[in-house]
Protein backbone atom coordinates (compact mmCIF):
# COMPACT_ATOMS: atom_id res chain seq x y z
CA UNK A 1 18.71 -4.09 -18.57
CA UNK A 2 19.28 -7.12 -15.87
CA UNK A 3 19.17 -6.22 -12.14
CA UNK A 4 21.50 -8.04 -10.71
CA UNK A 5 22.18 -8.55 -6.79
CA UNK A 6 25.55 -9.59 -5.40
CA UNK A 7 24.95 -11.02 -2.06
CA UNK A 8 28.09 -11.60 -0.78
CA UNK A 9 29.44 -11.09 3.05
CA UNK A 10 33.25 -11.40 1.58
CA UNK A 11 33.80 -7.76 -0.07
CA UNK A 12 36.66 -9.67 -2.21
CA UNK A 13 34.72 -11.89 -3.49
CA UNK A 14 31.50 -9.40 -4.23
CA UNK A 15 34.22 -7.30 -6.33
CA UNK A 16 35.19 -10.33 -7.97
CA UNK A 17 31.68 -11.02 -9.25
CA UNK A 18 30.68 -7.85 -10.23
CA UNK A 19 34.41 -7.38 -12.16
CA UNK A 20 33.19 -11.04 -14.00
CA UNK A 21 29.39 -9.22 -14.31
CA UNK A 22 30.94 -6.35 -16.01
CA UNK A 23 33.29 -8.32 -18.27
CA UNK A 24 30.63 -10.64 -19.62
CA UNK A 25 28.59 -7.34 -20.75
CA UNK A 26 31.59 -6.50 -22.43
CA UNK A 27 31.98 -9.68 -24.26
CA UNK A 28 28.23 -10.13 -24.94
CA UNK A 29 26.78 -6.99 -25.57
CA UNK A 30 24.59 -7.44 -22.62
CA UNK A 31 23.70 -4.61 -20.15
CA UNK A 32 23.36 -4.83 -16.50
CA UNK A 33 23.24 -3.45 -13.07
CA UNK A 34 24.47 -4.75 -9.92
CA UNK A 35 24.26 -3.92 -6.62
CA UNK A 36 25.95 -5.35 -3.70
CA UNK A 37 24.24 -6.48 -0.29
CA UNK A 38 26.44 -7.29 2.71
CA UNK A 39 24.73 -9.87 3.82
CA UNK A 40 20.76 -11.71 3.36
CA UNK A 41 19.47 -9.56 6.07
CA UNK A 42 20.27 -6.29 3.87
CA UNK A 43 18.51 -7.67 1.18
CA UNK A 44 15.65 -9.64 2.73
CA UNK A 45 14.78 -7.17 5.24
CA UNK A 46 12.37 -4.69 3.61
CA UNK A 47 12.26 -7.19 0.17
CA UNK A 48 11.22 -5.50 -3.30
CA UNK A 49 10.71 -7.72 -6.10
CA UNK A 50 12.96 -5.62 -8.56
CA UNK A 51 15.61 -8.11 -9.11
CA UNK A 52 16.19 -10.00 -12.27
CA UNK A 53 18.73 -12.39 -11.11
CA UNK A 54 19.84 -12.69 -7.60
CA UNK A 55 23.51 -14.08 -6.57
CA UNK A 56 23.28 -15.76 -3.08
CA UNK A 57 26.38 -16.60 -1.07
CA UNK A 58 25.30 -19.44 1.44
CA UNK A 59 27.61 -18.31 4.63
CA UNK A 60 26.78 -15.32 5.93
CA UNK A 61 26.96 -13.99 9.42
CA UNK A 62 23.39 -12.70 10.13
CA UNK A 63 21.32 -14.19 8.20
CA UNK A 64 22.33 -17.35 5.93
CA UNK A 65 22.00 -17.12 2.45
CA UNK A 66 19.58 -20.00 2.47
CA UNK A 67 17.20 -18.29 4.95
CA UNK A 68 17.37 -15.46 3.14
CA UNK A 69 16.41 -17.10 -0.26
CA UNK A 70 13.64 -18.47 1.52
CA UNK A 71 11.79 -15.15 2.47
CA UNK A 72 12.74 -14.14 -1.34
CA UNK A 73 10.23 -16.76 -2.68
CA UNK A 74 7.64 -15.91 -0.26
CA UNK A 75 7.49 -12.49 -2.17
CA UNK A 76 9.25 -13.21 -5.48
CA UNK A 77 8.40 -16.35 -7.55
CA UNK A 78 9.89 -14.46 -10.44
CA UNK A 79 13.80 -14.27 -9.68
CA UNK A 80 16.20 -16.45 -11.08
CA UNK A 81 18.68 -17.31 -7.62
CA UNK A 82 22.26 -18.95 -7.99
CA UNK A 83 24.19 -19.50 -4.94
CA UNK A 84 27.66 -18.89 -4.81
CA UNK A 85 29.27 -21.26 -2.14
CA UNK A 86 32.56 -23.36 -1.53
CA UNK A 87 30.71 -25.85 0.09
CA UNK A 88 28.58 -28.30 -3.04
CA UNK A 89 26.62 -30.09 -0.02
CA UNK A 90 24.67 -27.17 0.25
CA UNK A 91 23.67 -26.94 -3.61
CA UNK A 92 20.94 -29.92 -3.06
CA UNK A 93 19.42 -27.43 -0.67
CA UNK A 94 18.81 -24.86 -3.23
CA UNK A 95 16.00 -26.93 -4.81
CA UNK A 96 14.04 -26.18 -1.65
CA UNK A 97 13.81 -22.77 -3.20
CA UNK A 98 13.75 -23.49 -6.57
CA UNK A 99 17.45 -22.06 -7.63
CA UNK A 100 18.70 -22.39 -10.98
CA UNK A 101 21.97 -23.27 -10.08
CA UNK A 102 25.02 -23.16 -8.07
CA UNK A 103 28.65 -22.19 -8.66
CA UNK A 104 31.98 -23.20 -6.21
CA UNK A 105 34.27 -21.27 -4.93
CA UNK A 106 36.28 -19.70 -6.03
CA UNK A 107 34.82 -18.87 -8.66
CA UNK A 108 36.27 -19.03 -12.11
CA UNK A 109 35.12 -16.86 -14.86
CA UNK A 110 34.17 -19.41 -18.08
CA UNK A 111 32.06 -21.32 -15.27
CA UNK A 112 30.52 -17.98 -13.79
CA UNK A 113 29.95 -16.90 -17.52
CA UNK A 114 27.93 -20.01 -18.62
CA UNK A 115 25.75 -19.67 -15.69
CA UNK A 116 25.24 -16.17 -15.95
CA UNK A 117 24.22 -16.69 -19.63
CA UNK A 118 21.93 -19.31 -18.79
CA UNK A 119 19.92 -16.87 -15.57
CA UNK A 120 20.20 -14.07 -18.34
CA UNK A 121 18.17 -16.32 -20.87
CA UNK A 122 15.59 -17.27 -17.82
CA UNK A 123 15.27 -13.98 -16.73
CA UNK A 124 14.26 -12.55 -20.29
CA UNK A 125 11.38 -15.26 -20.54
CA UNK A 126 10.62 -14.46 -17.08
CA UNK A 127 9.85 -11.30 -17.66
CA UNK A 128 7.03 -11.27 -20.04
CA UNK A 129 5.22 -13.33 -17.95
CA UNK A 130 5.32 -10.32 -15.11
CA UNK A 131 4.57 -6.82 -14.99
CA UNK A 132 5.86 -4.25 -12.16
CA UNK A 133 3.48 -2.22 -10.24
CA UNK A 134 3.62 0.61 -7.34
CA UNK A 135 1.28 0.32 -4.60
CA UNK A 136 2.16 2.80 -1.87
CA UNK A 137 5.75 3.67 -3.81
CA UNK A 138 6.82 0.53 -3.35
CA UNK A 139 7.64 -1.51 -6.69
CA UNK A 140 5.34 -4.96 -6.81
CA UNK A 141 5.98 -7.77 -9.19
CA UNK A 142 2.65 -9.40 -9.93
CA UNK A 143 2.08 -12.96 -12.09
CA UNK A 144 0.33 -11.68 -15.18
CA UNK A 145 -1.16 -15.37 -15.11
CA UNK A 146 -3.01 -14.68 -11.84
CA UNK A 147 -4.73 -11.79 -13.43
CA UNK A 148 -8.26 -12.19 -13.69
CA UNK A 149 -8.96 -8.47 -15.58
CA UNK A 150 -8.36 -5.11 -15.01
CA UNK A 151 -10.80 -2.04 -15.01
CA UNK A 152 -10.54 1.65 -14.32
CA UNK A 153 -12.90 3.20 -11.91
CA UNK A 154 -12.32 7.52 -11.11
CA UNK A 155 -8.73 7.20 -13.73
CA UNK A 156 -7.47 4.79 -11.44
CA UNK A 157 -6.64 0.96 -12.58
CA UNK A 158 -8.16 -1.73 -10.05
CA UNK A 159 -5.84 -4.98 -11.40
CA UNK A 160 -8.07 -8.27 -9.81
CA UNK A 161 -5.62 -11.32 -9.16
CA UNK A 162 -6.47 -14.46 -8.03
CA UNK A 163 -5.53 -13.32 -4.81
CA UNK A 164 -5.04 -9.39 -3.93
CA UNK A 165 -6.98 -6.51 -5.75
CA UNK A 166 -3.98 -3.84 -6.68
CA UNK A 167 -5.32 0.08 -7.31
CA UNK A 168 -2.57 1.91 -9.17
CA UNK A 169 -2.36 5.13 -11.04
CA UNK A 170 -1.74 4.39 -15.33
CA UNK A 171 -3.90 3.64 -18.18
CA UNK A 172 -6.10 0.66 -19.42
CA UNK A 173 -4.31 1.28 -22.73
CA UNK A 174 -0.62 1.34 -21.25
CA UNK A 175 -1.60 -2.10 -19.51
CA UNK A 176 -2.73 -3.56 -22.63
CA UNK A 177 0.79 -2.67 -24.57
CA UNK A 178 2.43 -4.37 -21.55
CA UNK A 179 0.33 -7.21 -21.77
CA UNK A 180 0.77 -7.99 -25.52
CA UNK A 181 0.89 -11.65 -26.59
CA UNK A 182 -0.77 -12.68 -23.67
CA UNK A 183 -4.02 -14.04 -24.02
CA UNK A 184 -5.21 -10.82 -22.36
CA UNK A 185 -8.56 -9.02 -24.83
CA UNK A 186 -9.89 -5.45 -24.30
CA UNK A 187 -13.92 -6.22 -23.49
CA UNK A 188 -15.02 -2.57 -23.53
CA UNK A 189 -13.47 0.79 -22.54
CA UNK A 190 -13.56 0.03 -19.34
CA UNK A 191 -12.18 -3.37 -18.81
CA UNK A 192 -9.33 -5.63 -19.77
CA UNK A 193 -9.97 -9.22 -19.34
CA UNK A 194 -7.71 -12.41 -19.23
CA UNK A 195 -9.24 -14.96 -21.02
CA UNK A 196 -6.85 -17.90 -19.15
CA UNK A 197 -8.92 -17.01 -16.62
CA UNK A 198 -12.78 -16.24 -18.19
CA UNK A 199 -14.88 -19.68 -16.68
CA UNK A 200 -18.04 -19.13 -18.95
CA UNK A 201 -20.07 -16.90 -21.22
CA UNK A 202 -23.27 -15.13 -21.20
CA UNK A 203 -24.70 -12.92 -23.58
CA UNK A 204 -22.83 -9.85 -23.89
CA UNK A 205 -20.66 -10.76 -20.77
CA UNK A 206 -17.91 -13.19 -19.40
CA UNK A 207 -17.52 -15.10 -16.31
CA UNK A 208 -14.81 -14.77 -14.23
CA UNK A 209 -13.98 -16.26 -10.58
CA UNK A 210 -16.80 -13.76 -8.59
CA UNK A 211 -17.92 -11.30 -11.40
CA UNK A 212 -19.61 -11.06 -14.44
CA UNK A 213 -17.73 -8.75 -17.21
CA UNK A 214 -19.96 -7.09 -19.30
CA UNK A 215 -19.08 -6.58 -23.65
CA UNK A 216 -19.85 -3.58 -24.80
CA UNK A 217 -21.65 -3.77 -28.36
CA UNK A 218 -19.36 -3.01 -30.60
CA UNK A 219 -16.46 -5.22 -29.03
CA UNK A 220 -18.83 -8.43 -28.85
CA UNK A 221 -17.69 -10.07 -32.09
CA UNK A 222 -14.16 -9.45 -31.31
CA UNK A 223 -14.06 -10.51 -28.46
CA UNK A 224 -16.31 -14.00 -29.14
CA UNK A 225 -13.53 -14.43 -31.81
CA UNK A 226 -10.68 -13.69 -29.74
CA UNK A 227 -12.14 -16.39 -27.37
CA UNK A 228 -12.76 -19.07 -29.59
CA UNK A 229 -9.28 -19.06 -30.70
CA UNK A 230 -7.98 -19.23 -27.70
CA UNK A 231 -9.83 -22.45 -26.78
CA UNK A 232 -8.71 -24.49 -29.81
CA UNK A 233 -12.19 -23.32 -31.59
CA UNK A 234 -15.88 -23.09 -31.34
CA UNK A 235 -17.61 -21.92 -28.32
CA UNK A 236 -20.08 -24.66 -27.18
């Protein structure tokens, strides 16, 4: 399901969007959730990286939608942002924080729909590339590409990124179904390592950035294997 966020300071216009939202599930088959914010301080304010696609009026009386796209991207590469604005001058400005689009008020339906279609598609590809985490109950979207591995230490996971170290509650095993199809190879019962990330090997162990990850026996030929494929063939 796509989580959707109306951010919209004209309650007309917010009903308007989530009335197109709705009818475009109808037509499509699609399912999603939206949820309306006021203005970019209600939604910047207190930021968690939940949202699939994120639709960002520019004119708003607290804080600007542009300011409040801004802080977004500090925390959330992942979200696909469209402004909604009657003013296209401020479209070239959305590059600045990497939007997908734009669409003018007011806002016609076949022109919302095609754009909608198109953050949908974005969002989908988007989304195996991430997986959600709670730290502290609150819901963290980290870069599976930044993982360097994961290990479990006392049945809790320790998830090493190239930059934080997350501890959450779950399984090595659950991690690994979320992780499948990317280049991502169970080393031993403790650890799960990303080989996108593994700088060198030594005998019965890889190198990542600051640790050494050791094989356990019985997974060494996999492993090797799964390696070597990954680099285009044969370990030199």
């Amino acid at each position: 399901m796509l989580r959707i966020a109306i951010v919209e300071d004209d309650e007309s216009c917010a009903q308007q969007l989530q009335e197109y939202i709705d009818r475009w599930c109808q037509e499509t088959g699609a399912e999603a959730q939206a949820t309306h914010f006021p203005d970019g301080m209600e939604i910047a304010e207190d930021y968690r990286p939940v949202w699939d696609i994120i639709l960002m009026d520019i004119e708003m009386p607290y804080l600007d939608g542009m300011s409040a796209a801004r802080r977004i991207r500090d925390m959330d590469p992942a979200v696909v942002l469209i402004f909604i604005t009657n003013m296209a001058r401020f479209a070239i400005k959305g590059y600045e924080v990497d939007a997908l689009d734009f669409v003018l008020k007011p806002v016609k339906y076949p022109q919302f729909a095609l754009k909608l279609k198109k953050a949908a598609g974005i969002a989908a590809r988007r989304v195996r590339r991430y997986i959600l985490v709670t730290v502290d109950g609150v819901g963290q979207r980290v870069a599976a590409d930044e993982i360097i591995y994961i290990e479990v230490i006392n049945h809790q996971l320790r998830i090493h990124t190239l930059g934080p170290t997350y501890a959450v509650r779950g399984s090595l095993q659950d991690m690994e179904t979320h992780l499948t199809g990317l280049p991502f190879v169970r080393c031993s019962h403790s650890f799960l390592v990303n080989l996108a990330n593994v700088t060198g090997v030594r005998k019965g162990s890889l190198l990542v950035p600051g640790q050494e990850i050791p094989i356990s026996r019985p997974k060494q030929k996999e492993v090797l294997q799964f390696l070597s494929d990954y680099m285009g063939g044969g370990l030199r």
